[in-house]
N, C-alpha and C. Protein backbone atom coordinates (compact mmCIF):
# COMPACT_ATOMS: atom_id res chain seq x y z
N UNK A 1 0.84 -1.18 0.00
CA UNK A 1 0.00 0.00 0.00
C UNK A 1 0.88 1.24 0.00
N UNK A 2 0.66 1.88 -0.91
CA UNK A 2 1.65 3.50 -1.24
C UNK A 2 1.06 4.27 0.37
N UNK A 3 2.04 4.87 0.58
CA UNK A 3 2.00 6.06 1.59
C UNK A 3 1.87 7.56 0.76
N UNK A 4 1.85 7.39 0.04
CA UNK A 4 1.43 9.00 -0.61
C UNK A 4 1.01 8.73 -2.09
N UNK A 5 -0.26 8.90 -2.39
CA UNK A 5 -0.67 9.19 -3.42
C UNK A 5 -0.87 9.92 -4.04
N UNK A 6 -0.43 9.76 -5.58
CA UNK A 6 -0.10 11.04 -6.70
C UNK A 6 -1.54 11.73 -6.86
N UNK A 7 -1.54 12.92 -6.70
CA UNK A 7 -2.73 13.58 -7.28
C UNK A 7 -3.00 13.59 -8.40
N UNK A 8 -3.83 13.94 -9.43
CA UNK A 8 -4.21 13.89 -10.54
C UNK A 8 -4.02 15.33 -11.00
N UNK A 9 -3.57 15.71 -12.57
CA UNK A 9 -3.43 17.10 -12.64
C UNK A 9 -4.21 17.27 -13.13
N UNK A 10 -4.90 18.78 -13.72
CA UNK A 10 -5.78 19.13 -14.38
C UNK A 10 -6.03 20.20 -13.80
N UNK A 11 -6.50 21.24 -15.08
CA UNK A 11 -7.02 22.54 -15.07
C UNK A 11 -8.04 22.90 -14.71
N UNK A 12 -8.36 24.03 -13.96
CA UNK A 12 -9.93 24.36 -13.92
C UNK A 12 -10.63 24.89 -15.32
N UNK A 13 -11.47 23.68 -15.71
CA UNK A 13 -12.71 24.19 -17.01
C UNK A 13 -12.41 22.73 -18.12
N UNK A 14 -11.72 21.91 -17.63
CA UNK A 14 -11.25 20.61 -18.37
C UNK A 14 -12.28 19.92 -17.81
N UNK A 15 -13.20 18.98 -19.01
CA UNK A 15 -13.73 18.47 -18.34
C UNK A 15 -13.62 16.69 -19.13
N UNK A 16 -13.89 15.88 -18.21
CA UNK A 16 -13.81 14.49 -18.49
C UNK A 16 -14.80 13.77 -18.90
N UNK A 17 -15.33 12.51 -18.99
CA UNK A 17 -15.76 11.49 -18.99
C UNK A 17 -15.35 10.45 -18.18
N UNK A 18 -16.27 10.04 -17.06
CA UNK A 18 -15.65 8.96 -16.47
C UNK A 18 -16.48 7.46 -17.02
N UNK A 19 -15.02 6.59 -17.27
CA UNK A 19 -15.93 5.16 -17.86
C UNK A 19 -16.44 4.58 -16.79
N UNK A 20 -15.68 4.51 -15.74
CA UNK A 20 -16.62 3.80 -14.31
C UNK A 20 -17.93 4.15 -13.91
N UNK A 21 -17.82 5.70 -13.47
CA UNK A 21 -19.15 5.74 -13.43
C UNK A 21 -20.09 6.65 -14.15
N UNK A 22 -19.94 6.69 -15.63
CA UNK A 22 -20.36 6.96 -16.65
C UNK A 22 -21.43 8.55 -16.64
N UNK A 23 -20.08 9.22 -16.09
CA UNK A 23 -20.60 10.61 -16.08
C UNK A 23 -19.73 11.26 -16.20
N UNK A 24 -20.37 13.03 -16.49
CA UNK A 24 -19.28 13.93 -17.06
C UNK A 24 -18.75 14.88 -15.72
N UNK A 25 -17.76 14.97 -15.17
CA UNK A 25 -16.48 15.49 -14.65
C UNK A 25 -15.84 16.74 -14.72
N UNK A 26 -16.07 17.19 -13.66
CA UNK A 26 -15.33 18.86 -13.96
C UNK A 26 -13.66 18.33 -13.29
N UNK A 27 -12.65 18.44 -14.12
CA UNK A 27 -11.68 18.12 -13.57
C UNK A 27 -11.23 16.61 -13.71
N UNK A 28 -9.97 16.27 -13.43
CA UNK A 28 -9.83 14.87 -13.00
C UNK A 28 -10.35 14.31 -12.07
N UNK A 29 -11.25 13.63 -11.71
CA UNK A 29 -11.39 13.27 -10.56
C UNK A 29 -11.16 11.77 -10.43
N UNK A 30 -11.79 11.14 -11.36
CA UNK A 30 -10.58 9.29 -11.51
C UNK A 30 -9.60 9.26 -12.07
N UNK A 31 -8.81 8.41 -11.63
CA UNK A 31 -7.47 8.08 -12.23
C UNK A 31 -7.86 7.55 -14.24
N UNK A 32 -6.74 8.47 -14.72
CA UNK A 32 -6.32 7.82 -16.13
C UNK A 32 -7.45 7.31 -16.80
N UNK A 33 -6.85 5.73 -16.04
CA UNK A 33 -7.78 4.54 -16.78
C UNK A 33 -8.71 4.72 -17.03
N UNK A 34 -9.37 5.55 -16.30
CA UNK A 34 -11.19 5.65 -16.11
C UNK A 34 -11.70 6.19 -16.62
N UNK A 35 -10.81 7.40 -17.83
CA UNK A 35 -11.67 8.23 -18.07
C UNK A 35 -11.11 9.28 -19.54
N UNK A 36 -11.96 9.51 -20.24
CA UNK A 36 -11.77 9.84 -21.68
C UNK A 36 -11.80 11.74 -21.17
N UNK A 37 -10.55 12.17 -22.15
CA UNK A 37 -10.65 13.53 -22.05
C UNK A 37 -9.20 13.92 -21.96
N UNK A 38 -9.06 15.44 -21.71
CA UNK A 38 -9.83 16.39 -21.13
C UNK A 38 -10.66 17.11 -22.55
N UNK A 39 -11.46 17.58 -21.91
CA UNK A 39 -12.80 17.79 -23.38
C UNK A 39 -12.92 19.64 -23.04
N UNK A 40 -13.51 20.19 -23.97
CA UNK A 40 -13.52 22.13 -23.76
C UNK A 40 -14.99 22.35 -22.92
N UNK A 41 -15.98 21.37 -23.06
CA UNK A 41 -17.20 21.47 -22.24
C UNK A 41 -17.71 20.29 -21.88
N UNK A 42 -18.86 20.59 -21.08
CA UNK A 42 -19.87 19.26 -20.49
C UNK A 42 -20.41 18.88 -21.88
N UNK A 43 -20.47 19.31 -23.00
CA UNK A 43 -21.37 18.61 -23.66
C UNK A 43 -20.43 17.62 -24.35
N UNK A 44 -18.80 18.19 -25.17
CA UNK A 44 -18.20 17.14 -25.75
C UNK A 44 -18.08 16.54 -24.98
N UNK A 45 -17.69 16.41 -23.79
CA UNK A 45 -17.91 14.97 -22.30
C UNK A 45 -18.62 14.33 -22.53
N UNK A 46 -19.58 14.55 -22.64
CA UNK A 46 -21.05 13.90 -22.61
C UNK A 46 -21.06 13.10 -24.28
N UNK A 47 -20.55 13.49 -25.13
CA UNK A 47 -20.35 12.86 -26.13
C UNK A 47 -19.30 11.89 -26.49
N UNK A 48 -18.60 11.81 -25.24
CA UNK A 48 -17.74 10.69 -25.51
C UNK A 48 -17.45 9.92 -26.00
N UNK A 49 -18.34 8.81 -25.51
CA UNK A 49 -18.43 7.29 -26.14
C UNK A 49 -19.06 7.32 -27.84
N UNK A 50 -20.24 8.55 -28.43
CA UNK A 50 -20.78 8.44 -29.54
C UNK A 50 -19.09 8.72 -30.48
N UNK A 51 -18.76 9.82 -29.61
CA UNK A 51 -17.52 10.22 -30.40
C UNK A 51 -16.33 9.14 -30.92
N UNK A 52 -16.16 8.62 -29.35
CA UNK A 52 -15.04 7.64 -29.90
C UNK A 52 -15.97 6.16 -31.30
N UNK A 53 -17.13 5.71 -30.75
CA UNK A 53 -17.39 4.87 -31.72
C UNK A 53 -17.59 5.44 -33.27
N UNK A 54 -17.68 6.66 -33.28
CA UNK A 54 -17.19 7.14 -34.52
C UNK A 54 -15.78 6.91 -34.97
N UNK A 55 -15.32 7.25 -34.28
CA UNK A 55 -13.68 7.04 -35.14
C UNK A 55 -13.06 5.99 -35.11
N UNK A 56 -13.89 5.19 -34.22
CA UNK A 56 -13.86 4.10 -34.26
C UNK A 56 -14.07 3.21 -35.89
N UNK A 57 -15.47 3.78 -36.66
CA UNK A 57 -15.82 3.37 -37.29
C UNK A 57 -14.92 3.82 -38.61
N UNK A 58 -14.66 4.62 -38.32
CA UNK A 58 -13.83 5.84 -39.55
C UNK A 58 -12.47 4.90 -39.70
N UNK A 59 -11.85 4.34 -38.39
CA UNK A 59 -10.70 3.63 -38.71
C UNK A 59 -10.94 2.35 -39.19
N UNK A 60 -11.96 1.76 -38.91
CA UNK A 60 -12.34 0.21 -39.53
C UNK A 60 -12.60 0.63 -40.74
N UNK A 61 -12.80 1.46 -41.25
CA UNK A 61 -13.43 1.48 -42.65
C UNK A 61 -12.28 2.47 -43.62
N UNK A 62 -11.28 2.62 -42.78
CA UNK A 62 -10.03 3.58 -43.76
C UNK A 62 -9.39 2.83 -44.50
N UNK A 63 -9.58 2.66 -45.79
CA UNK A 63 -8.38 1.98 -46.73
C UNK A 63 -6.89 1.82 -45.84
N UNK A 64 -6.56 2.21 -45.83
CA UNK A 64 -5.47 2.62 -45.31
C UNK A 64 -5.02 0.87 -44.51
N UNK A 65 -5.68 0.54 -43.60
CA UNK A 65 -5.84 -0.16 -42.38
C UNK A 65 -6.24 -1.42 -43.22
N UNK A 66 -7.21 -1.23 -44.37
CA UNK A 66 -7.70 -2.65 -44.99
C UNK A 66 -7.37 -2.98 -46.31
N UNK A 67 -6.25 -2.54 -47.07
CA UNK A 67 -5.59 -2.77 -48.30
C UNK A 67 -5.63 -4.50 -48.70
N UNK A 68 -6.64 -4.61 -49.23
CA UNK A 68 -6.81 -5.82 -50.05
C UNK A 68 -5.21 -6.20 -50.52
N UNK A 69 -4.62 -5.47 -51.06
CA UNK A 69 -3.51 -6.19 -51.97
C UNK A 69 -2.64 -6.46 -50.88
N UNK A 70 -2.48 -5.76 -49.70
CA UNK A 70 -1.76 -6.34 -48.89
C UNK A 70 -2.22 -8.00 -47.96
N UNK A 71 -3.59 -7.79 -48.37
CA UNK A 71 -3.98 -9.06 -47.53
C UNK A 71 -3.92 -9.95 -48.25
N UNK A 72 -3.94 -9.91 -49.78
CA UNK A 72 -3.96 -11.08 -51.02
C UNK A 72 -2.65 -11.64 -51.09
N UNK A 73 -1.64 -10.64 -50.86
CA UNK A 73 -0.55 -10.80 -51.24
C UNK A 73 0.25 -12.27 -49.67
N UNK A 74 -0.69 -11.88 -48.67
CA UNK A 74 -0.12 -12.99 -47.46
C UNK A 74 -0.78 -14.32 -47.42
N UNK A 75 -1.87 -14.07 -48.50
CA UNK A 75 -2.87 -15.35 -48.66
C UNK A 75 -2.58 -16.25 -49.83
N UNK A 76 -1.59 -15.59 -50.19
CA UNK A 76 -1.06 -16.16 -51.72
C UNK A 76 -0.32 -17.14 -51.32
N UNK A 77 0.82 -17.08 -50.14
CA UNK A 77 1.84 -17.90 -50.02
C UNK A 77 1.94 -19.41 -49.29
């Protein structure tokens, strides 16, 4: 068990997303893991999760990431 625990940094007007308990955050208030941000308001907070499964989707679907000729070319051999 640590004898001194690191505070969390963060600005006043940063605000978060916490994944634990799935609300929006003035400040850090969970550690890291827990939480998506720092965001410019409560509302991109609040849009978190729509946000990330967007780019989410944007990267599954980027050429880039799914180049057929690269996948033909490992299925060939």
């Amino acid at each position: 068990m640590a004898l001194f625990r690191k505070k969390t940094a963060g600005r006043p007007g940063e605000w978060f997303y916490c994944l634990e308990h799935r609300k929006v955050e003035e400040g850090p208030q969970c550690p890291g893991r827990d939480r998506m941000g720092p965001y410019a308001s409560p509302e991109e907070a609040a849009e978190a999760m729509e946000t990330a499964h967007e780019r989410n989707a944007e990267w599954e679907n980027d050429p880039r990431w799914s180049d057929p000729s690269s996948r033909g070319a490992a299925d060939d051999g």
